[in-house]
Each structure stands twice: as structure tokens, then as C-alpha cells.
PDB file of N, CA and C in Angstrom:
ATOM      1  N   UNK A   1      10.933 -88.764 -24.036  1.00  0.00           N
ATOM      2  CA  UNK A   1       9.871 -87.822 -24.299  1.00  0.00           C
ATOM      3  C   UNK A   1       9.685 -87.681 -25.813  1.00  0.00           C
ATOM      4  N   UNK A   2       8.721 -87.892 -26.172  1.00  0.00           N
ATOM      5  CA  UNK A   2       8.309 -87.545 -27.600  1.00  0.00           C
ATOM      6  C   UNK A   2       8.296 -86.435 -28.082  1.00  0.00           C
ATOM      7  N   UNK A   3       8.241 -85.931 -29.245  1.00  0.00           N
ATOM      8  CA  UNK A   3       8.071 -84.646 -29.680  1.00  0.00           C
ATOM      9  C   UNK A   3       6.733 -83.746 -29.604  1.00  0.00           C
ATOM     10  N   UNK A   4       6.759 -82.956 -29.230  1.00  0.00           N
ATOM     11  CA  UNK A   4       5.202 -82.326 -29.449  1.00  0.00           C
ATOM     12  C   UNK A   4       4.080 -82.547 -30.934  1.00  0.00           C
ATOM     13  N   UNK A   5       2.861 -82.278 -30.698  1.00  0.00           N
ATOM     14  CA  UNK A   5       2.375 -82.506 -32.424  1.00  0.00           C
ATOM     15  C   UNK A   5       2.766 -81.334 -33.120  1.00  0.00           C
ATOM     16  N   UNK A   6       3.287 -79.712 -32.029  1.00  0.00           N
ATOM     17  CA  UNK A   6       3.080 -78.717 -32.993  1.00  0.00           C
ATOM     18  C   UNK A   6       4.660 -78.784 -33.430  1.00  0.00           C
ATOM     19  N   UNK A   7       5.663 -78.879 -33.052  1.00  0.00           N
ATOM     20  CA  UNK A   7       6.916 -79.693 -33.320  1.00  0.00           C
ATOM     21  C   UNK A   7       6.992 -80.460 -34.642  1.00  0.00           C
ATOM     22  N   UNK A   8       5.959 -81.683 -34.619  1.00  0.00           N
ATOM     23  CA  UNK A   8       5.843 -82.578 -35.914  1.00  0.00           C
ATOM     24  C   UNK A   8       5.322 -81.634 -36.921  1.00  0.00           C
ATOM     25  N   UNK A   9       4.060 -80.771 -36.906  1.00  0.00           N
ATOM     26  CA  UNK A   9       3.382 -79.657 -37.927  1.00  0.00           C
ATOM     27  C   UNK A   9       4.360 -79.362 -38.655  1.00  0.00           C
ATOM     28  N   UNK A  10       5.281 -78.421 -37.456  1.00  0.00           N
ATOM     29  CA  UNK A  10       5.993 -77.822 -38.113  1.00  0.00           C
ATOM     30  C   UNK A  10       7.298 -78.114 -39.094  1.00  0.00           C
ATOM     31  N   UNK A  11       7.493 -79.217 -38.845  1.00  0.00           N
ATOM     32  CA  UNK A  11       8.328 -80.341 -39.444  1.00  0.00           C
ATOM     33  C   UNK A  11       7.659 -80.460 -41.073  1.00  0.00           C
ATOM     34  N   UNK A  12       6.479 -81.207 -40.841  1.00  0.00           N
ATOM     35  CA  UNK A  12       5.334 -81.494 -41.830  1.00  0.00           C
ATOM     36  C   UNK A  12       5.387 -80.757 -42.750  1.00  0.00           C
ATOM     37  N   UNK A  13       5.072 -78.915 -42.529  1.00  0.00           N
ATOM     38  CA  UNK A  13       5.016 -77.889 -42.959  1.00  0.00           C
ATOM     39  C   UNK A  13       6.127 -77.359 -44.008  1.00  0.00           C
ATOM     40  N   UNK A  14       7.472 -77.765 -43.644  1.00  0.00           N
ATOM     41  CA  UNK A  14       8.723 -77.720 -43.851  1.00  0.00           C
ATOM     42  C   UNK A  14       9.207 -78.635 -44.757  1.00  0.00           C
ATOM     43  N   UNK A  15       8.639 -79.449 -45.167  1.00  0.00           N
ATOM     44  CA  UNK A  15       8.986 -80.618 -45.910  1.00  0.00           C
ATOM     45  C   UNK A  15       7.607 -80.272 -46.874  1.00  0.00           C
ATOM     46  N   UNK A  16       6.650 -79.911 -46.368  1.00  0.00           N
ATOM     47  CA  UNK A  16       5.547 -79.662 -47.978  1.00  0.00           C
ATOM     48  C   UNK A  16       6.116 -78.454 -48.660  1.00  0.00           C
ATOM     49  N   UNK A  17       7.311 -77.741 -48.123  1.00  0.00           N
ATOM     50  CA  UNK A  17       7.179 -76.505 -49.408  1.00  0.00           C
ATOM     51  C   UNK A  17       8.625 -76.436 -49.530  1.00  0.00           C
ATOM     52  N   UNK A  18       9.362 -77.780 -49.647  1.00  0.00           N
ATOM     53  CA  UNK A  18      10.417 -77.306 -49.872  1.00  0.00           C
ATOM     54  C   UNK A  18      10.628 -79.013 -51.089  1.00  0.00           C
ATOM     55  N   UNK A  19      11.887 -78.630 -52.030  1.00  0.00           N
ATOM     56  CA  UNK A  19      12.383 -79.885 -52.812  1.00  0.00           C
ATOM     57  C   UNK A  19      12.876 -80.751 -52.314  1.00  0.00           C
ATOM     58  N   UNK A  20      14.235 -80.057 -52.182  1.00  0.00           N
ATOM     59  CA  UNK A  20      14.946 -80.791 -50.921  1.00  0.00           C
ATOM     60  C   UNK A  20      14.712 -81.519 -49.535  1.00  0.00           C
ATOM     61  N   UNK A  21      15.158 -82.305 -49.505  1.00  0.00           N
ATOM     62  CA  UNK A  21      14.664 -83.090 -48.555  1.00  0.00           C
ATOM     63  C   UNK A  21      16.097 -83.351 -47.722  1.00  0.00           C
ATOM     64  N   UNK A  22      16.312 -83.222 -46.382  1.00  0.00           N
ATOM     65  CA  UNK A  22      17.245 -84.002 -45.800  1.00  0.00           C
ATOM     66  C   UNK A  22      17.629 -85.228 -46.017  1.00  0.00           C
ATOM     67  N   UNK A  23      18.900 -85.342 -45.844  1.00  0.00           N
ATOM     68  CA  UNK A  23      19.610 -86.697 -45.794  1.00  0.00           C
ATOM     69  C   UNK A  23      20.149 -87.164 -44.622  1.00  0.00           C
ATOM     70  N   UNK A  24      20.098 -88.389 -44.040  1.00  0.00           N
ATOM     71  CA  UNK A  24      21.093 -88.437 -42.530  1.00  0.00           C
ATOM     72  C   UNK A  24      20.049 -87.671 -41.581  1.00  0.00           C
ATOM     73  N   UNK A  25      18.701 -87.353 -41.500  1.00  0.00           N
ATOM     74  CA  UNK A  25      17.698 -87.024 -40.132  1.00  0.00           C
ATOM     75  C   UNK A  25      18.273 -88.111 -39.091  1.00  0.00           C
ATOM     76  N   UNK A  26      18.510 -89.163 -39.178  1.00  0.00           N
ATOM     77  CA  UNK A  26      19.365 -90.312 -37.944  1.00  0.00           C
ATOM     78  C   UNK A  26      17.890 -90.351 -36.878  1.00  0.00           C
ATOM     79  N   UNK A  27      17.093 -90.244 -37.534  1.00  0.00           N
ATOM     80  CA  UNK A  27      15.604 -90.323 -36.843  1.00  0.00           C
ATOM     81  C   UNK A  27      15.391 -89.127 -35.683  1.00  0.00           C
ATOM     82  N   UNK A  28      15.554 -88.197 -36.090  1.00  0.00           N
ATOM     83  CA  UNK A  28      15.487 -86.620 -35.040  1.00  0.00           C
ATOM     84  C   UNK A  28      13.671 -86.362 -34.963  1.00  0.00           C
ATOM     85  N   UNK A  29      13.390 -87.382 -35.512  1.00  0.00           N
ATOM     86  CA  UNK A  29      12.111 -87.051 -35.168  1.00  0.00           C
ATOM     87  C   UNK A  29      11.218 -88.083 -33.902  1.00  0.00           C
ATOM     88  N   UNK A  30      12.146 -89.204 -33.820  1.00  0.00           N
ATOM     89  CA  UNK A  30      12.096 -90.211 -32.658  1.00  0.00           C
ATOM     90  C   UNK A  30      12.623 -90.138 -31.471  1.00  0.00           C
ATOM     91  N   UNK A  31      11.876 -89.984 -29.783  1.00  0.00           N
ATOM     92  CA  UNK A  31      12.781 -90.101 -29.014  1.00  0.00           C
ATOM     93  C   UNK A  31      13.630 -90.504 -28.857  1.00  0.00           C
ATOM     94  N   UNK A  32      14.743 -90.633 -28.375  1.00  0.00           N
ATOM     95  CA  UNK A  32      15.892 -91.371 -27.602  1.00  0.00           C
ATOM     96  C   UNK A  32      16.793 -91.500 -28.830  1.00  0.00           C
ATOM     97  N   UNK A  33      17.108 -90.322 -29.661  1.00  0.00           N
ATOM     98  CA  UNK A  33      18.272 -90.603 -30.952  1.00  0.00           C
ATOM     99  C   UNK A  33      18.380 -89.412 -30.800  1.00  0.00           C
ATOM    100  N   UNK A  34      19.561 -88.940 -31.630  1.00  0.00           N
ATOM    101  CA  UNK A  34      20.510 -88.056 -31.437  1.00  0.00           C
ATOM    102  C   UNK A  34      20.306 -86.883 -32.933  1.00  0.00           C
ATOM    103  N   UNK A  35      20.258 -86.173 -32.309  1.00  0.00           N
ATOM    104  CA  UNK A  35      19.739 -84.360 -33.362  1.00  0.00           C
ATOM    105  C   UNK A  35      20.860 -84.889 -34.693  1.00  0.00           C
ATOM    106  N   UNK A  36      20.485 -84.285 -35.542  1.00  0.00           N
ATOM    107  CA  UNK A  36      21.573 -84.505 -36.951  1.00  0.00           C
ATOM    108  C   UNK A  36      21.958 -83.419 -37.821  1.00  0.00           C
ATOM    109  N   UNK A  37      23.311 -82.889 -37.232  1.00  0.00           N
ATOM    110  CA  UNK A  37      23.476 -81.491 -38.108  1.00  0.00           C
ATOM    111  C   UNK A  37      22.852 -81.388 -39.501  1.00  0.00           C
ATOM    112  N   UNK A  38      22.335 -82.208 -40.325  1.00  0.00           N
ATOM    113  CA  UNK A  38      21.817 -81.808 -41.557  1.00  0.00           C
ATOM    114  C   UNK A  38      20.539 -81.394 -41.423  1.00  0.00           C
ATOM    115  N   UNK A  39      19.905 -82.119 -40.737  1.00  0.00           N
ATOM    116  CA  UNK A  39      18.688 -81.873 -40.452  1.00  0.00           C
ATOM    117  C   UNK A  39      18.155 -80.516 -39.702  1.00  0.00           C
ATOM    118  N   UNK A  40      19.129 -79.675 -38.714  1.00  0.00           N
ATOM    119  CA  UNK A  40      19.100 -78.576 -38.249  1.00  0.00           C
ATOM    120  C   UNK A  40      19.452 -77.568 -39.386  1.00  0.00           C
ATOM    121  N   UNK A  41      20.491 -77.912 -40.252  1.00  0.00           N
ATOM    122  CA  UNK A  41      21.210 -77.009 -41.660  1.00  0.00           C
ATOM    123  C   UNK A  41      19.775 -76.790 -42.366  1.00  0.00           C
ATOM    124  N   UNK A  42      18.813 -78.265 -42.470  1.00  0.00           N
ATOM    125  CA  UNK A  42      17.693 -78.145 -43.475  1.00  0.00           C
ATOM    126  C   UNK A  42      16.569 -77.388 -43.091  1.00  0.00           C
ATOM    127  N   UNK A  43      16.459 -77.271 -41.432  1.00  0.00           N
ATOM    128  CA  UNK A  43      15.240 -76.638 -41.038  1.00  0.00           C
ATOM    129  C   UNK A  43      15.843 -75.025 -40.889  1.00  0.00           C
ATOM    130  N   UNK A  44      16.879 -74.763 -40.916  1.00  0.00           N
ATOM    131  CA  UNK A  44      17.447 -73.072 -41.226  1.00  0.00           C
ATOM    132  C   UNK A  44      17.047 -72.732 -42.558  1.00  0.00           C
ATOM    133  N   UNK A  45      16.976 -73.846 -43.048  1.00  0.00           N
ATOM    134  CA  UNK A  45      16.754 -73.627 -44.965  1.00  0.00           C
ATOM    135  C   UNK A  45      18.213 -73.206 -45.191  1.00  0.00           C
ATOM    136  N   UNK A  46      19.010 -73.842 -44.688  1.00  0.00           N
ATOM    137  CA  UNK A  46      20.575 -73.231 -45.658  1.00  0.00           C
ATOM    138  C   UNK A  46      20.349 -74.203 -46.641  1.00  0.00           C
ATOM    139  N   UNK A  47      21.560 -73.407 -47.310  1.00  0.00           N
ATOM    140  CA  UNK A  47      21.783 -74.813 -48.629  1.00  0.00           C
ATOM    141  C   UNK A  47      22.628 -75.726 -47.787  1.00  0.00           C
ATOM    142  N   UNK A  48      22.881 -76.744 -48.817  1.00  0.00           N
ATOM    143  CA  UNK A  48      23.398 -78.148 -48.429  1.00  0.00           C
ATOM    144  C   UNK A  48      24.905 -78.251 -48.094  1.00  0.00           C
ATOM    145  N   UNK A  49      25.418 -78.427 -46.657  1.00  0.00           N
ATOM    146  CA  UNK A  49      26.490 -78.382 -46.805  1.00  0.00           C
ATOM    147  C   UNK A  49      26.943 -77.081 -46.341  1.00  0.00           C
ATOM    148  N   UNK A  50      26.069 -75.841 -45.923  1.00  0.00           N
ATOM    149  CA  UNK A  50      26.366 -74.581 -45.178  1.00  0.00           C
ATOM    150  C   UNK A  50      27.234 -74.806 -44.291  1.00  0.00           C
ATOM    151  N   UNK A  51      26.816 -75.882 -43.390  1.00  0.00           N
ATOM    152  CA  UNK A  51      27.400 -76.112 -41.812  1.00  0.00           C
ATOM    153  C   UNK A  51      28.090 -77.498 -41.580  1.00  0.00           C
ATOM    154  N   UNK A  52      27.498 -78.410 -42.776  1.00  0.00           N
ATOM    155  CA  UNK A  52      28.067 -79.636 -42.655  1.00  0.00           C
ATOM    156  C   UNK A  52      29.106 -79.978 -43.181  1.00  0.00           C
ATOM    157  N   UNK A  53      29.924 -79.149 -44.389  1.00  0.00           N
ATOM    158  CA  UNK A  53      30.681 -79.221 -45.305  1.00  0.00           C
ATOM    159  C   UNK A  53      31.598 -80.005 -44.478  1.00  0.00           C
ATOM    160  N   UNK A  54      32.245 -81.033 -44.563  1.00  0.00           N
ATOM    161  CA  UNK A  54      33.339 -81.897 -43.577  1.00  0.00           C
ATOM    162  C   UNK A  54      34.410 -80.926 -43.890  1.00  0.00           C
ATOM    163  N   UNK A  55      34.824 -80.246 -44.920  1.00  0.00           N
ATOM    164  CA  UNK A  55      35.869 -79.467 -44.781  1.00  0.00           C
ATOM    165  C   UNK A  55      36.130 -77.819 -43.530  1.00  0.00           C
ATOM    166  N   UNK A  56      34.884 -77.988 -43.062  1.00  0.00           N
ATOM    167  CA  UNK A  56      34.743 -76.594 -42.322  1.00  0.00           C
ATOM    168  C   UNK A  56      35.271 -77.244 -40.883  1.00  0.00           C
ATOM    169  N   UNK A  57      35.077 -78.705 -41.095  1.00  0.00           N
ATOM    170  CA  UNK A  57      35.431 -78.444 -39.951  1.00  0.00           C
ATOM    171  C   UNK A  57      36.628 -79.457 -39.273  1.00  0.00           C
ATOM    172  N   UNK A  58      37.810 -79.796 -40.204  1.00  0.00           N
ATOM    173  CA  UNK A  58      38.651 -80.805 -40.485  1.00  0.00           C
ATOM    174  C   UNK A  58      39.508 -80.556 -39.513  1.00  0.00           C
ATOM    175  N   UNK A  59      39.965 -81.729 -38.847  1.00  0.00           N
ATOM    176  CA  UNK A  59      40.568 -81.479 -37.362  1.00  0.00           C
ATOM    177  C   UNK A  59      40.249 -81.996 -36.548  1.00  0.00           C
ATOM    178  N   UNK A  60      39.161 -81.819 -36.544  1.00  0.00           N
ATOM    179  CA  UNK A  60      38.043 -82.088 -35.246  1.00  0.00           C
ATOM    180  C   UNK A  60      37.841 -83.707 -35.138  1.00  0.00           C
ATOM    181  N   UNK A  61      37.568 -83.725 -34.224  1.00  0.00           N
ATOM    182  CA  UNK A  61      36.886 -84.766 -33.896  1.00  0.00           C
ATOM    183  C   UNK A  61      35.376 -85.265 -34.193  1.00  0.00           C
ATOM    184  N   UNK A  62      35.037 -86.327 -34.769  1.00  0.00           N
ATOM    185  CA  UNK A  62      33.469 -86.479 -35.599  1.00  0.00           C
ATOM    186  C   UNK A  62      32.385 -85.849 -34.162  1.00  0.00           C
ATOM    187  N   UNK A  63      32.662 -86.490 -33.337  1.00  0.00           N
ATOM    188  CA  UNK A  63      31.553 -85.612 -32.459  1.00  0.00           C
ATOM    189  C   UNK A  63      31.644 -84.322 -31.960  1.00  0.00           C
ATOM    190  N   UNK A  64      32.871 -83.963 -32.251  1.00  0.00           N
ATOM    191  CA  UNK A  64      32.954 -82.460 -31.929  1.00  0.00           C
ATOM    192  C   UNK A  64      32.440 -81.712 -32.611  1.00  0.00           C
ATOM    193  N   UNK A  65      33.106 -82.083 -34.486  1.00  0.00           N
ATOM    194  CA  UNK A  65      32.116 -81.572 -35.610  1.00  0.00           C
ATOM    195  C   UNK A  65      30.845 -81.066 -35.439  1.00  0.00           C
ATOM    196  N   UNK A  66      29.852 -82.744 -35.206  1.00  0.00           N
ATOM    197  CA  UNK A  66      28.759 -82.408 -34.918  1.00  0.00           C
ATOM    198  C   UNK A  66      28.493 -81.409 -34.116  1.00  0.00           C
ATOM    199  N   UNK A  67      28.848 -81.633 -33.038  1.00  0.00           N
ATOM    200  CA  UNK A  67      28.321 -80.221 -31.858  1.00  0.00           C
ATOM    201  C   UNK A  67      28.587 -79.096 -32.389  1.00  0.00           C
ATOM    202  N   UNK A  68      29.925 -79.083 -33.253  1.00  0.00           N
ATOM    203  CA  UNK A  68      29.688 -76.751 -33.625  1.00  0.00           C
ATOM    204  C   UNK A  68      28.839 -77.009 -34.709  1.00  0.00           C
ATOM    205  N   UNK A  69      28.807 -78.116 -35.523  1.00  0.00           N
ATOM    206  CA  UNK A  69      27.381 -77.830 -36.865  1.00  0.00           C
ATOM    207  C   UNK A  69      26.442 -77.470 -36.048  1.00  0.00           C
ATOM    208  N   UNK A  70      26.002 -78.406 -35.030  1.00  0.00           N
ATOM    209  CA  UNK A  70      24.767 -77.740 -34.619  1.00  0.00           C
ATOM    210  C   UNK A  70      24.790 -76.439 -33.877  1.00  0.00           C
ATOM    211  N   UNK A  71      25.794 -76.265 -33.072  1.00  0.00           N
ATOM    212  CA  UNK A  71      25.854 -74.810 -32.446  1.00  0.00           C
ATOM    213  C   UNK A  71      25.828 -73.976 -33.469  1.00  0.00           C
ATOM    214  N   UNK A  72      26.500 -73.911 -34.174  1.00  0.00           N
ATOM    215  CA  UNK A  72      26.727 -73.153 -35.348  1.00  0.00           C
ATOM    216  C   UNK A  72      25.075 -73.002 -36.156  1.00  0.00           C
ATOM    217  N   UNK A  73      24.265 -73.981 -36.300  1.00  0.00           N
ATOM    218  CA  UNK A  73      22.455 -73.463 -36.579  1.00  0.00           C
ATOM    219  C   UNK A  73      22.117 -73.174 -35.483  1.00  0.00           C
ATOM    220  N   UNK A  74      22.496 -73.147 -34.374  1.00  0.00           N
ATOM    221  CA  UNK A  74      21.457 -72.488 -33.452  1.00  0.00           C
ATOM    222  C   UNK A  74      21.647 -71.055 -33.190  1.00  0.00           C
ATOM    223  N   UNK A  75      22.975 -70.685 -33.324  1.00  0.00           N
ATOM    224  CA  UNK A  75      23.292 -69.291 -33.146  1.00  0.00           C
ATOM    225  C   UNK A  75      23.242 -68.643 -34.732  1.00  0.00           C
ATOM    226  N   UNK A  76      22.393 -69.136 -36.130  1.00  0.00           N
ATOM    227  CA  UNK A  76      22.680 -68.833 -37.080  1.00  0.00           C
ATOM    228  C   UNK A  76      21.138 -68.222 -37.449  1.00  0.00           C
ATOM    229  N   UNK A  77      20.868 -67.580 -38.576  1.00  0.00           N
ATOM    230  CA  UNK A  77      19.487 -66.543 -38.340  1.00  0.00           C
ATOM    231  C   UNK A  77      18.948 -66.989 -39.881  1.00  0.00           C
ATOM    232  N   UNK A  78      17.612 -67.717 -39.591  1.00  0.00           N
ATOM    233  CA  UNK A  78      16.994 -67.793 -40.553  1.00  0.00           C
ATOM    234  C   UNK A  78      16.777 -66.815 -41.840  1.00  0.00           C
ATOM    235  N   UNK A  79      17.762 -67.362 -42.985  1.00  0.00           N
ATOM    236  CA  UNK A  79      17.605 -66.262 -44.189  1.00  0.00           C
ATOM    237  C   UNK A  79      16.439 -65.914 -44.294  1.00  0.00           C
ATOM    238  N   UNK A  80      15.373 -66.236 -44.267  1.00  0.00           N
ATOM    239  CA  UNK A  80      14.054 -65.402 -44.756  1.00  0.00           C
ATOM    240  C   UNK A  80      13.984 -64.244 -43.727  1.00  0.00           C
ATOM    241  N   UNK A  81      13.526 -64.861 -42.281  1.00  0.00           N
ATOM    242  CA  UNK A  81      13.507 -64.117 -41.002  1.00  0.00           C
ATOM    243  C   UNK A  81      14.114 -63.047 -41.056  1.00  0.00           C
ATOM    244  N   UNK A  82      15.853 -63.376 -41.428  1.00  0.00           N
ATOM    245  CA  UNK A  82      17.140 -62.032 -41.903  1.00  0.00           C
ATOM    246  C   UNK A  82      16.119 -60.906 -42.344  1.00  0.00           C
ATOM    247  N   UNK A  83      15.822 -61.287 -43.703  1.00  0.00           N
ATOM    248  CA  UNK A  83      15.795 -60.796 -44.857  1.00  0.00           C
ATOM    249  C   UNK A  83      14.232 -60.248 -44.328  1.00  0.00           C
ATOM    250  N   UNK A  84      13.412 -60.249 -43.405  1.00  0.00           N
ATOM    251  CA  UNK A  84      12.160 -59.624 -43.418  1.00  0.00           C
ATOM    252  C   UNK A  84      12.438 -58.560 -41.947  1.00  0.00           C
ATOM    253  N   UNK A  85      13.293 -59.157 -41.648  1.00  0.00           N
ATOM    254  CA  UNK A  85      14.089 -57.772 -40.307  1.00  0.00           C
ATOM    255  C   UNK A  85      14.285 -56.910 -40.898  1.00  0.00           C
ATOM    256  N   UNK A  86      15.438 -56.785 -41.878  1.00  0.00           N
ATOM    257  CA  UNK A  86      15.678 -55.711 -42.610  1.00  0.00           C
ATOM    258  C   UNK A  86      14.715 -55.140 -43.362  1.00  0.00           C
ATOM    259  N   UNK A  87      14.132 -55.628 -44.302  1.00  0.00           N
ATOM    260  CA  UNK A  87      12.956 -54.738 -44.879  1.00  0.00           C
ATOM    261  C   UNK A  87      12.003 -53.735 -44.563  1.00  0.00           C
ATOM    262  N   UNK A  88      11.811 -54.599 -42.989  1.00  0.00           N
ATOM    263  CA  UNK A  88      10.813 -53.910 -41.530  1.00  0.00           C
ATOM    264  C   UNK A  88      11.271 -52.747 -41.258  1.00  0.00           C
ATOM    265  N   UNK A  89      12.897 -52.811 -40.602  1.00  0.00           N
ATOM    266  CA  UNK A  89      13.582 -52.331 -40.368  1.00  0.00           C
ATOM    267  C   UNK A  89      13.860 -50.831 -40.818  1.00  0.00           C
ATOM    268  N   UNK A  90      14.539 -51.498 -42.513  1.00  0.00           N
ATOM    269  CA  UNK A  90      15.389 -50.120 -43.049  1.00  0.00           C
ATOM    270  C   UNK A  90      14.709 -48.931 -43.093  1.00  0.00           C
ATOM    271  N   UNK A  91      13.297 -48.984 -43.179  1.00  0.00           N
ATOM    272  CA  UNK A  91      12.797 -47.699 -43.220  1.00  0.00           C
ATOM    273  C   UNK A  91      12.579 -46.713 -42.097  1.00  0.00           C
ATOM    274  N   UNK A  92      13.088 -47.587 -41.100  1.00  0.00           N
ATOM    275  CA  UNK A  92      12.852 -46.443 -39.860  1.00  0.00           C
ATOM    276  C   UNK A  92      14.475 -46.041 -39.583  1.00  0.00           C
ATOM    277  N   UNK A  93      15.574 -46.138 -40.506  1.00  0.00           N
ATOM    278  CA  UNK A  93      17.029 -46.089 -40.282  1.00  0.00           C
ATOM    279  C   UNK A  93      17.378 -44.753 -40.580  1.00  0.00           C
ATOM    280  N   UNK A  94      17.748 -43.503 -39.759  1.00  0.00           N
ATOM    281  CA  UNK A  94      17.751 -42.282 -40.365  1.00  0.00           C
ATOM    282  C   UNK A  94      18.012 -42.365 -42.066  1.00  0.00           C
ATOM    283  N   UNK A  95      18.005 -41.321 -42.967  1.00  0.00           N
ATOM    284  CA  UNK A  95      18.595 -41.068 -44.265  1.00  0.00           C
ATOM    285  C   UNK A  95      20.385 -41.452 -44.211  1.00  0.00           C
ATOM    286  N   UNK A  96      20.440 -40.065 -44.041  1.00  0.00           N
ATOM    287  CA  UNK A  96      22.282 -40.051 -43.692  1.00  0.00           C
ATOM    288  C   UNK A  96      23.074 -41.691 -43.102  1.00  0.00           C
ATOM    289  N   UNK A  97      22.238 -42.453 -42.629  1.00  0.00           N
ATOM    290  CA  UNK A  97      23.023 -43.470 -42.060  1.00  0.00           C
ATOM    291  C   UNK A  97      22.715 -44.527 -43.454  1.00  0.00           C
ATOM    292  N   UNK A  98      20.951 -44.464 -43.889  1.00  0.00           N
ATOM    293  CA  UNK A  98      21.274 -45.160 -45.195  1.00  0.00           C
ATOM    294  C   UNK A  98      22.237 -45.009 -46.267  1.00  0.00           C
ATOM    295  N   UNK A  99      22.611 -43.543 -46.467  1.00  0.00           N
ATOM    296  CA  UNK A  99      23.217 -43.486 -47.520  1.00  0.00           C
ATOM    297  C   UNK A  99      24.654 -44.249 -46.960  1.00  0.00           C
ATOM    298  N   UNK A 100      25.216 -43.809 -45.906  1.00  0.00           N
ATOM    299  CA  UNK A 100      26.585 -44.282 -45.508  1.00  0.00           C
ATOM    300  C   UNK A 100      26.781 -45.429 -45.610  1.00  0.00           C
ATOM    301  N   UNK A 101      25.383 -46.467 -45.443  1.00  0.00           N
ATOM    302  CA  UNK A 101      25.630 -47.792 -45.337  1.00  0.00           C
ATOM    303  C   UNK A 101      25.418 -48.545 -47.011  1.00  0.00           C
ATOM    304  N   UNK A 102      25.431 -47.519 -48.046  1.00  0.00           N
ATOM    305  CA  UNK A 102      25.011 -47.664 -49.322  1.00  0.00           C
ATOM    306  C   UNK A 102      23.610 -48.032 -49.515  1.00  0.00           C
ATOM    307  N   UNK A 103      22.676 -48.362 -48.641  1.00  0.00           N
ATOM    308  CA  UNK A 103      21.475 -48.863 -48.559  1.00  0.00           C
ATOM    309  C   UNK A 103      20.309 -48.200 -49.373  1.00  0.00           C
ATOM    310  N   UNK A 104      19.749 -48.563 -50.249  1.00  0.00           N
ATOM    311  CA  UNK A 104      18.599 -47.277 -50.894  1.00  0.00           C
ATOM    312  C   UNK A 104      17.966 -47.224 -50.033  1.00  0.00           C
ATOM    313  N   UNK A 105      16.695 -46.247 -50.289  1.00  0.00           N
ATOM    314  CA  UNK A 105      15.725 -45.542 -49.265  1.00  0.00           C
ATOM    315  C   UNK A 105      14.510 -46.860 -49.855  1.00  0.00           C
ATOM    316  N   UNK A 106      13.815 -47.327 -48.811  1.00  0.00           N
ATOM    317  CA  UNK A 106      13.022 -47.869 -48.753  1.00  0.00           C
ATOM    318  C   UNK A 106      11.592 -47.490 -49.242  1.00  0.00           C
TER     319      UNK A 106
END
């Protein structure tokens, strides 16, 4: 099965506004090949090496690796996304709980 076009867009989209570019995609954009933890690290927008660092995950087995890198971006929360929850967020957070949590008032 091929990828969808809004799939590719969004790919497209992701690569026009960023420097960085993945390394090792292992063709994740072609059916019948295999997802590439960098390429999942790059579409989270982590930095390089967040999830792939070979030291995070020494022990393991190379395909095991792979599988928690990628588990590890799928259960992981887009920093921007993060960062626009909270903003949304903090202002509806009583006072008293901001201050406790050191948080300024929004």
C-alpha cells in the first residue's frame, strides 16, 4: 500500500521549513520498507539523536533498539504541540495552584 498524498504533503511540508534534514529515511516513504527511527525522531522535530543516541539504548539488540526508538516517538509529544497545550491551558489553572507550581500568571 502506498502512502496517502496527504501523508506525502505533510512530509513535503516538514522538510520545507526545517534545515535539517534526516539521515537513514531507509525509504519510509516507499511501500514495502521498513519505518526508520530517525526519521520518526525528525518528524517529532526532536533534535538529533533524542531517541536514536546508540548509547540509550546499549544492550539491546539492533532490532529491538529500533522498536523502543520508535515506540519511544510514538508515545513522545510534539515540542511545539507541548508547548501550545500549556499556554492554552495555564490560564484556566486556578491562581493558588499556579503559584505552587512556580508558574507566572498568564
Amino acid at each position: 500500500m502506498a502512502p496517502s498524498p496527504k501523508w506525502r504533503e505533510m512530509v513535503r511540508r516538514r522538510l520545507a521549513g526545517l534545515d535539517r534534514r534526516p539521515v537513514g529515511m531507509r525509504g519510509s516513504l516507499k511501500p514495502n520498507e521498513t519505518l526508520s527511527p530517525v526519521f520518526t525522531e525528525w518528524m517529532m522535530g526532536w533534535p538529533e539523536g533524542w531517541v536514536t543516541d546508540p548509547a540509550i539504548w546499549s544492550g539491546m539488540k539492533p532490532s529491538e533498539a529500533r522498536n523502543a526508538a520508535i515506540k519511544a516517538c510514538g508515545n513522545g509529544v510534539v515540542p511545539q504541540q507541548g508547548a501550545l497545550a500549556v499556554s492554552e491551558l495555564l490560564p484556566h489553572v486556578p491562581a493558588h495552584i499556579r503559584a505552587a507550581l512556580g508558574a507566572e500568571a498568564a
